[in-house]
C-alpha atoms as a PDB file:
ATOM      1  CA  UNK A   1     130.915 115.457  40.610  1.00  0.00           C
ATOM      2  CA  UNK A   2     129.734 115.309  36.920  1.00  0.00           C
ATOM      3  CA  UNK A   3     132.110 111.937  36.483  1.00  0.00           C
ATOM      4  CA  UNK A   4     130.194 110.155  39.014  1.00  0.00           C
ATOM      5  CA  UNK A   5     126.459 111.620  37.289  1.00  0.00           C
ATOM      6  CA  UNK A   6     128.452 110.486  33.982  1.00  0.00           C
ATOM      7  CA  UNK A   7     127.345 106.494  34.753  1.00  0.00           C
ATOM      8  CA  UNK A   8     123.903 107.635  33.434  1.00  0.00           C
ATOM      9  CA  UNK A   9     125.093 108.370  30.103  1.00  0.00           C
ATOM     10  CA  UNK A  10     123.329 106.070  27.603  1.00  0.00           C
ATOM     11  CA  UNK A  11     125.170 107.019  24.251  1.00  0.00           C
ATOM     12  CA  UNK A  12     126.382 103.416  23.281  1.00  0.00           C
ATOM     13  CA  UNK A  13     130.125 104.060  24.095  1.00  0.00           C
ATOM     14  CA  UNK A  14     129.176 104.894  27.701  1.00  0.00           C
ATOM     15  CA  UNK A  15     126.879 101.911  28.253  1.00  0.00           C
ATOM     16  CA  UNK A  16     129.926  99.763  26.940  1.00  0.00           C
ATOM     17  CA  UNK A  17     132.347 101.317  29.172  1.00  0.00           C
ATOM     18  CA  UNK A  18     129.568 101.472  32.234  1.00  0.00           C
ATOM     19  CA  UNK A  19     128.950  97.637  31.799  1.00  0.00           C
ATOM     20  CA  UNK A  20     132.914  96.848  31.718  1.00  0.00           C
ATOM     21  CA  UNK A  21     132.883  99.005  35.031  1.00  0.00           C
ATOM     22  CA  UNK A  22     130.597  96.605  36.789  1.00  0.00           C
ATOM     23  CA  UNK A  23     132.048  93.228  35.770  1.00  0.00           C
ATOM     24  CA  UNK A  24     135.655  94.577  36.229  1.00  0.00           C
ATOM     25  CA  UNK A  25     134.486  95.095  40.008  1.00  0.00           C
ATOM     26  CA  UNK A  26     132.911  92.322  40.452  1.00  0.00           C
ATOM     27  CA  UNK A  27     135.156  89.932  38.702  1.00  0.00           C
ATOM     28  CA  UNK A  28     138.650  91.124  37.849  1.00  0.00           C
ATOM     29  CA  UNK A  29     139.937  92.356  34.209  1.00  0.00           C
ATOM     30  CA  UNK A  30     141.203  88.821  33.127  1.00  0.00           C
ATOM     31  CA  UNK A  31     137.970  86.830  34.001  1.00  0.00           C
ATOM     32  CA  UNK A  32     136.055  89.501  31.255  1.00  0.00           C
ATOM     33  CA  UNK A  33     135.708  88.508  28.086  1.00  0.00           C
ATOM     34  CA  UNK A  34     134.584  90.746  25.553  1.00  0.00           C
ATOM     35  CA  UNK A  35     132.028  89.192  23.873  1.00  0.00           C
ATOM     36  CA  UNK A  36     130.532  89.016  28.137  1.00  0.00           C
ATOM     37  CA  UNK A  37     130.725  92.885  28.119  1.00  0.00           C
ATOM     38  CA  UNK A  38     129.045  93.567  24.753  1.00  0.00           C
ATOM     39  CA  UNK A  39     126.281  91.406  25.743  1.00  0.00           C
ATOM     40  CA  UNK A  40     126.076  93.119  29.383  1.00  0.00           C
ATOM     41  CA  UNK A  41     125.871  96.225  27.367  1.00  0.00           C
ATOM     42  CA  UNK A  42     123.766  95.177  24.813  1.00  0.00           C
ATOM     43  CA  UNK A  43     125.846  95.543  21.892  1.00  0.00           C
ATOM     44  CA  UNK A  44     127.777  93.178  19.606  1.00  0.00           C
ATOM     45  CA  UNK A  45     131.112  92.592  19.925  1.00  0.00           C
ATOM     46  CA  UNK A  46     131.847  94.505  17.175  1.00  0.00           C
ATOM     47  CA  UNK A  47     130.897  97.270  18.179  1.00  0.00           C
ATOM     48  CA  UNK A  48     132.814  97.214  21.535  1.00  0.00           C
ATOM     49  CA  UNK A  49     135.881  96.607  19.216  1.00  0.00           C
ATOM     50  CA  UNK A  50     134.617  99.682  17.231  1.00  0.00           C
ATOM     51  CA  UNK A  51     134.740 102.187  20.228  1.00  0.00           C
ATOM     52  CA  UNK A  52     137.771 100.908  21.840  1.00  0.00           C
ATOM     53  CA  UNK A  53     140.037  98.505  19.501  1.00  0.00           C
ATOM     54  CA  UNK A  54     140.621  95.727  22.155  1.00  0.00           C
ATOM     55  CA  UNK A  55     139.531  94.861  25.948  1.00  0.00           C
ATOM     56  CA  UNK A  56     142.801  96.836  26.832  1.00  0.00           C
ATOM     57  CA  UNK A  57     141.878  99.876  25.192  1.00  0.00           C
ATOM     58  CA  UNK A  58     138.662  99.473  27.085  1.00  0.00           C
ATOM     59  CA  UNK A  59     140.307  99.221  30.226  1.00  0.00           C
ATOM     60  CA  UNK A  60     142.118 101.509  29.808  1.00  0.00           C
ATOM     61  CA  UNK A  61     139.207 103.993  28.987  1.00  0.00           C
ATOM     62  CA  UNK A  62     137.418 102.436  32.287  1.00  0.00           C
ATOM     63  CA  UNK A  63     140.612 103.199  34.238  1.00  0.00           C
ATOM     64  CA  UNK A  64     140.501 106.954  32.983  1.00  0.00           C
ATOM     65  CA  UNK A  65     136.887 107.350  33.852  1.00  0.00           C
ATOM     66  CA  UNK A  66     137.250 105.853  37.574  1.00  0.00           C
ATOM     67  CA  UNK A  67     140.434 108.040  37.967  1.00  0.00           C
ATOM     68  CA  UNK A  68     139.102 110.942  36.845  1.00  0.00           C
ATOM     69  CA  UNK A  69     136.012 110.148  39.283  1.00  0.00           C
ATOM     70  CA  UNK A  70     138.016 109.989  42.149  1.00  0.00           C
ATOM     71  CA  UNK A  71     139.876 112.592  41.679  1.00  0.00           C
ATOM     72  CA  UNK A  72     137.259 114.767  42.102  1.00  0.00           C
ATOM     73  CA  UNK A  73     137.099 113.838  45.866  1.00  0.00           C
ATOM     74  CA  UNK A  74     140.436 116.169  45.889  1.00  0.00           C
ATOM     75  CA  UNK A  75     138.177 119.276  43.724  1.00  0.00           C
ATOM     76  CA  UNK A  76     137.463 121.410  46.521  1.00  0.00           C
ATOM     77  CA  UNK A  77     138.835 125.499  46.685  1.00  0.00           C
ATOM     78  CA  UNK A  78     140.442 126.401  49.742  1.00  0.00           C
ATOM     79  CA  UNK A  79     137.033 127.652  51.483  1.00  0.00           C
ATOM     80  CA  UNK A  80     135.712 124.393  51.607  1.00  0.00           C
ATOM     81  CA  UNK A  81     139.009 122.419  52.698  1.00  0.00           C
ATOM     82  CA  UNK A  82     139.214 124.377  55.569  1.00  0.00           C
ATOM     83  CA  UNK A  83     135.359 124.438  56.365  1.00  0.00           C
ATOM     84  CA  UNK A  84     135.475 120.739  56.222  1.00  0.00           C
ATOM     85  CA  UNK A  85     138.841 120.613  58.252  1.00  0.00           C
ATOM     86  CA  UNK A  86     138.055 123.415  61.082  1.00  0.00           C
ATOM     87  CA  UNK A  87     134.333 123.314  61.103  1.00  0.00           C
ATOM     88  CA  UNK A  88     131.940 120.976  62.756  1.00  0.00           C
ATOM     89  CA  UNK A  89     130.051 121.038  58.918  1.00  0.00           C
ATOM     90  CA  UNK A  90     130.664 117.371  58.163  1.00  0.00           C
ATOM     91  CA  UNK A  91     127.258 117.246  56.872  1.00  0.00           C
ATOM     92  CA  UNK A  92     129.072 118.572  53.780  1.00  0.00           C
ATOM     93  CA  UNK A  93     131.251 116.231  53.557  1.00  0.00           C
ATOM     94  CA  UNK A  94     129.324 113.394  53.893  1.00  0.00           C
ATOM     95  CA  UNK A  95     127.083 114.936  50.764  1.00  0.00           C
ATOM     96  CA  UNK A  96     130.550 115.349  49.023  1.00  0.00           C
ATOM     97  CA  UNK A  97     131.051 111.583  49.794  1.00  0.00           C
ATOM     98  CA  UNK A  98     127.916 110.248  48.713  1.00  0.00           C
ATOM     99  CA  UNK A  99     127.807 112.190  45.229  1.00  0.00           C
ATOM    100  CA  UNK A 100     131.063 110.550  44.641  1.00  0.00           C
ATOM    101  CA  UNK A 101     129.655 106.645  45.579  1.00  0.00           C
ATOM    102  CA  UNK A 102     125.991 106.697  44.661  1.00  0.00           C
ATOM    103  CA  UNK A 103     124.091 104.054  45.199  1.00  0.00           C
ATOM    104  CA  UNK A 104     124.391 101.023  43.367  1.00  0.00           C
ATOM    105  CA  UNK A 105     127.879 102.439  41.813  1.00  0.00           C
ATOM    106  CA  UNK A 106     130.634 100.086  41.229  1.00  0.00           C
ATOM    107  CA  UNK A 107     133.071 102.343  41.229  1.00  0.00           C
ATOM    108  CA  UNK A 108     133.959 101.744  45.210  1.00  0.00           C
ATOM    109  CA  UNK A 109     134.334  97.947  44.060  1.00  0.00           C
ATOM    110  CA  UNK A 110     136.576  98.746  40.943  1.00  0.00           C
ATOM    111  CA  UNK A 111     138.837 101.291  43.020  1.00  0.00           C
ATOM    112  CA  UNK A 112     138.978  98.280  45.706  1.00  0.00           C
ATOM    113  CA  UNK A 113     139.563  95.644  43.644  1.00  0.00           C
ATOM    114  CA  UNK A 114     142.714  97.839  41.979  1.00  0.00           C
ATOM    115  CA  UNK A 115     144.517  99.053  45.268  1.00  0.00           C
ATOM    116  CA  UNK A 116     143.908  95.604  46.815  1.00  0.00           C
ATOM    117  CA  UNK A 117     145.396  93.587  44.408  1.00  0.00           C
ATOM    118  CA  UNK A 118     148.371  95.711  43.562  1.00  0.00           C
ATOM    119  CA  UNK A 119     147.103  96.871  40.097  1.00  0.00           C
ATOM    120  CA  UNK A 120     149.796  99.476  38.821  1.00  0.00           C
ATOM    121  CA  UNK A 121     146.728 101.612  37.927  1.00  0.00           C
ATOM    122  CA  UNK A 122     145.663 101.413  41.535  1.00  0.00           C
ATOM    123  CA  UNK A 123     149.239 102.524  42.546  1.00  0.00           C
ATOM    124  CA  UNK A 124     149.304 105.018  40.060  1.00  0.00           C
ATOM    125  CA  UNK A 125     146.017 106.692  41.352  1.00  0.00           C
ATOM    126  CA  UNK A 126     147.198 106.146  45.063  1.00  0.00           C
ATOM    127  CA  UNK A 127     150.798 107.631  44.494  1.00  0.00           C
ATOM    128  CA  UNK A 128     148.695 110.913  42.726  1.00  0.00           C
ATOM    129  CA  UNK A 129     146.426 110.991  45.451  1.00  0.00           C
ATOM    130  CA  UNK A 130     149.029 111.233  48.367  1.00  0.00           C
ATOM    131  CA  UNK A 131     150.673 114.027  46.533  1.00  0.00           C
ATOM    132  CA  UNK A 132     147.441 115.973  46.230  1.00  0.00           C
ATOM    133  CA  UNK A 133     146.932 115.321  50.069  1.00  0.00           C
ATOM    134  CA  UNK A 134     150.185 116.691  50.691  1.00  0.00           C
ATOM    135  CA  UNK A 135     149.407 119.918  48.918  1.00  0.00           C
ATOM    136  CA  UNK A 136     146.016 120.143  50.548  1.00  0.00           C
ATOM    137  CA  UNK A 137     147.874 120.078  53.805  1.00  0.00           C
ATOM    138  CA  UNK A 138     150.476 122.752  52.531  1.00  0.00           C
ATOM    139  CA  UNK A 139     147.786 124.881  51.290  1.00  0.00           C
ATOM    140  CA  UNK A 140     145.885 124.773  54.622  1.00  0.00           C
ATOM    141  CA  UNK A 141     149.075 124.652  56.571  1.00  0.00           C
ATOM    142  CA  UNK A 142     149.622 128.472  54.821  1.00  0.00           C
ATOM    143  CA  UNK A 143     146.396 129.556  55.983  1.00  0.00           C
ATOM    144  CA  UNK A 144     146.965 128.445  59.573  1.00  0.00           C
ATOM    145  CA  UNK A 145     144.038 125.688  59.446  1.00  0.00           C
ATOM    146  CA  UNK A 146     146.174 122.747  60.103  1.00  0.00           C
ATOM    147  CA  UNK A 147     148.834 122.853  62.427  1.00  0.00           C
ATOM    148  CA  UNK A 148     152.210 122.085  60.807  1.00  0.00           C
ATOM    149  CA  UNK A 149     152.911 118.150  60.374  1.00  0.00           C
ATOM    150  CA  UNK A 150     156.772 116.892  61.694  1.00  0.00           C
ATOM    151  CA  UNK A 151     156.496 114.213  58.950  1.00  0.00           C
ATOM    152  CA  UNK A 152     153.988 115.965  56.259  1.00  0.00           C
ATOM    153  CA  UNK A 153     154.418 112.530  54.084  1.00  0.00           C
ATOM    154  CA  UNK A 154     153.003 110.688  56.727  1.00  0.00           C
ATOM    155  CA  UNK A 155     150.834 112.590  57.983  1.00  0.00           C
ATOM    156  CA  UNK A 156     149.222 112.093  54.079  1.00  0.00           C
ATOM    157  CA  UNK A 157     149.135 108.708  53.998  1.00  0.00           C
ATOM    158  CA  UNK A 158     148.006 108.030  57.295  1.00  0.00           C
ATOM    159  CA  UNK A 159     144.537 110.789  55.916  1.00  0.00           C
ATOM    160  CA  UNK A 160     144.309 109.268  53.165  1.00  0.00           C
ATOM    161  CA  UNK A 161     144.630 105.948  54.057  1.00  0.00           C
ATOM    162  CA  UNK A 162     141.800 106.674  56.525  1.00  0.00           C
ATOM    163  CA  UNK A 163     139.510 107.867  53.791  1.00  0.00           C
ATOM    164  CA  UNK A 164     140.224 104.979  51.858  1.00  0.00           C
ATOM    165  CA  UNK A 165     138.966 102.510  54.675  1.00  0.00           C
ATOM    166  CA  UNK A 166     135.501 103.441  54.080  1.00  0.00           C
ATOM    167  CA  UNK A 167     136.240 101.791  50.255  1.00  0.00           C
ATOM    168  CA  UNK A 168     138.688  99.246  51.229  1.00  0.00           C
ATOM    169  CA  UNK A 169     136.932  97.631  54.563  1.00  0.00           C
ATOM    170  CA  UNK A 170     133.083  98.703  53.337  1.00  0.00           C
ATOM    171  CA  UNK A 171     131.918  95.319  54.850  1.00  0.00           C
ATOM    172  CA  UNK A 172     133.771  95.357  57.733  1.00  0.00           C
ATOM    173  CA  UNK A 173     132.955  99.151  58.583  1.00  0.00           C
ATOM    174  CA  UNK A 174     129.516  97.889  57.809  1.00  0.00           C
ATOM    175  CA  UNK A 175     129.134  95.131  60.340  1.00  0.00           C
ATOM    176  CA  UNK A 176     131.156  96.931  62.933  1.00  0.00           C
ATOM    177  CA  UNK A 177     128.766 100.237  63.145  1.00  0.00           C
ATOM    178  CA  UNK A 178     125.704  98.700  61.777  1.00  0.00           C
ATOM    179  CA  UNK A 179     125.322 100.780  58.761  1.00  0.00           C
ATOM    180  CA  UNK A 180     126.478 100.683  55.100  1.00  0.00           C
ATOM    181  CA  UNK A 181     129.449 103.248  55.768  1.00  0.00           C
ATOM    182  CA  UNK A 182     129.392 104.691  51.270  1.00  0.00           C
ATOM    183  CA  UNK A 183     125.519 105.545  52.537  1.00  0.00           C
ATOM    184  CA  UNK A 184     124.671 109.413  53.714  1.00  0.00           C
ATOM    185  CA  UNK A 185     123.709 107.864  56.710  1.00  0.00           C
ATOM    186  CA  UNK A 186     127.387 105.716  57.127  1.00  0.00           C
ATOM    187  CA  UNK A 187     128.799 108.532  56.096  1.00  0.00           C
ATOM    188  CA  UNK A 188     127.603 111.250  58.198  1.00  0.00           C
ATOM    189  CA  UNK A 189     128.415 109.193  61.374  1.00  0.00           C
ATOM    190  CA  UNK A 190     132.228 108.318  59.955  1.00  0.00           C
ATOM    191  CA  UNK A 191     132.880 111.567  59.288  1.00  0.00           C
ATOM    192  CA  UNK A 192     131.316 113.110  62.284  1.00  0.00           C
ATOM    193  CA  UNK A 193     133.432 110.756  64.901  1.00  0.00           C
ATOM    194  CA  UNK A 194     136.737 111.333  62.433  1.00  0.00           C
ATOM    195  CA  UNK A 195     136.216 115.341  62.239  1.00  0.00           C
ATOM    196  CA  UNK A 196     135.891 114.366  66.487  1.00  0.00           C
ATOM    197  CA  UNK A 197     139.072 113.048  65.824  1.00  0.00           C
ATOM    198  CA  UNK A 198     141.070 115.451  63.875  1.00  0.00           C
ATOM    199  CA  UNK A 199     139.870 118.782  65.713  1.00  0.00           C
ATOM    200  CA  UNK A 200     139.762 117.532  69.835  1.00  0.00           C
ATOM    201  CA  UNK A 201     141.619 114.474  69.814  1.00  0.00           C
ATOM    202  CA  UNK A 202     141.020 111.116  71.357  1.00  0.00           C
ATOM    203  CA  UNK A 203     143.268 111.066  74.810  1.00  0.00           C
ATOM    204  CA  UNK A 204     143.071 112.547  77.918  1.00  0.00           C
ATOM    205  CA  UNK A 205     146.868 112.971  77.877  1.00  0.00           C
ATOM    206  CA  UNK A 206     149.813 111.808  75.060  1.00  0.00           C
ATOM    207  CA  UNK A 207     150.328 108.123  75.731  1.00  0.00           C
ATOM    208  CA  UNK A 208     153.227 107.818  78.554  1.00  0.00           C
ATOM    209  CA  UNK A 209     152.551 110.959  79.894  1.00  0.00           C
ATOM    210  CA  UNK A 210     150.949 111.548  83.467  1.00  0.00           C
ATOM    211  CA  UNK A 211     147.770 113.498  83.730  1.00  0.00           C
ATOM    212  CA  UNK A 212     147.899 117.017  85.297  1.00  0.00           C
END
């Protein structure tokens, strides 16, 4: 997760792109001005213009670094997918989760604020990230750790949709279970009741069908 530990870099490029990070999240590209980011960073505005040219070059530097942070939720070999998937080790994945969101990071807010409001860099990350679902599934279909899906492109939305809530409905998932759920605490109790989920099921019997 060295993308994530990246937000600590202090060389002046980094703290301009780090303080565009935050007010992106919290406010939106358009309601950033430059000269607001330079003086979040600490710089002058010419020397934002210096490392990046314009605000879009910047965001478009911001975008690469969030992407490339994310992304490395999908990083894991084959030994790990299917210890995460067929093991009750989801104290693992909860660490994986929480390297990825530290706290205080604003990359859960940027990623939110770019899926939510249709952002074609949000729909470029989530169209990437369903196809690297998929091919997790494939790859642990081959090894007989997931059972093989009737509609695999569904099946990959609906996971990764359901990793995504804990971005997407933070609040919500907050009030509802009483804990912040991008916390190792949240976390561990998410992914505990979803690994539940995925390995024994929730029903008795299939909906419409009469118990034995």
């Amino acid at each position: 997760m060295s993308s994530v530990a990246d937000e600590g870099d202090l060389t002046a490029k980094a703290t301009i792109r780090n303080a565009a990070l935050r007010l992106f999240a919290e406010r939106g590209h358009d309601a950033v001005t430059m000269r607001e980011i330079a003086a979040a960073a600490g710089v002058s505005p010419a020397l934002v213009v210096h490392h990046f040219g314009s605000k879009d070059g910047l965001r478009a530097a911001v975008d690469e670094y969030a992407g490339h942070a994310f992304d490395t939720l999908f990083a894991m070999d084959e030994q790990d997918l299917t210890a995460a998937v067929t093991s009750d080790n989801w104290v693992s994945v909860a660490e994986m989760f929480a390297r990825a969101f530290p706290h205080g990071s604003p990359l859960p807010a940027y990623l939110r604020r770019l899926l939510l409001v249709n952002d074609p860099a949000g729909a470029a990350l989530f169209g990437r990230w369903v196809a690297l679902t998929r091919r997790m599934l494939e790859s642990l279909t081959a090894i007989g750790a997931v059972q093989p899906a009737e509609d695999p492109a569904t099946l990959a939305a609906f996971l990764l949709v359901n990793d995504l809530s804990l971005v997407l409905l933070r609040n919500q998932i907050a009030a509802a279970i009483g804990v912040d759920p991008l916390t190792p605490e949240g976390i561990a109790r998410w992914t505990r009741a979803v690994t539940a989920v995925y390995t024994k099921g929730v029903f008795v019997t299939a909906p419409g069908e009469e118990p034995s």
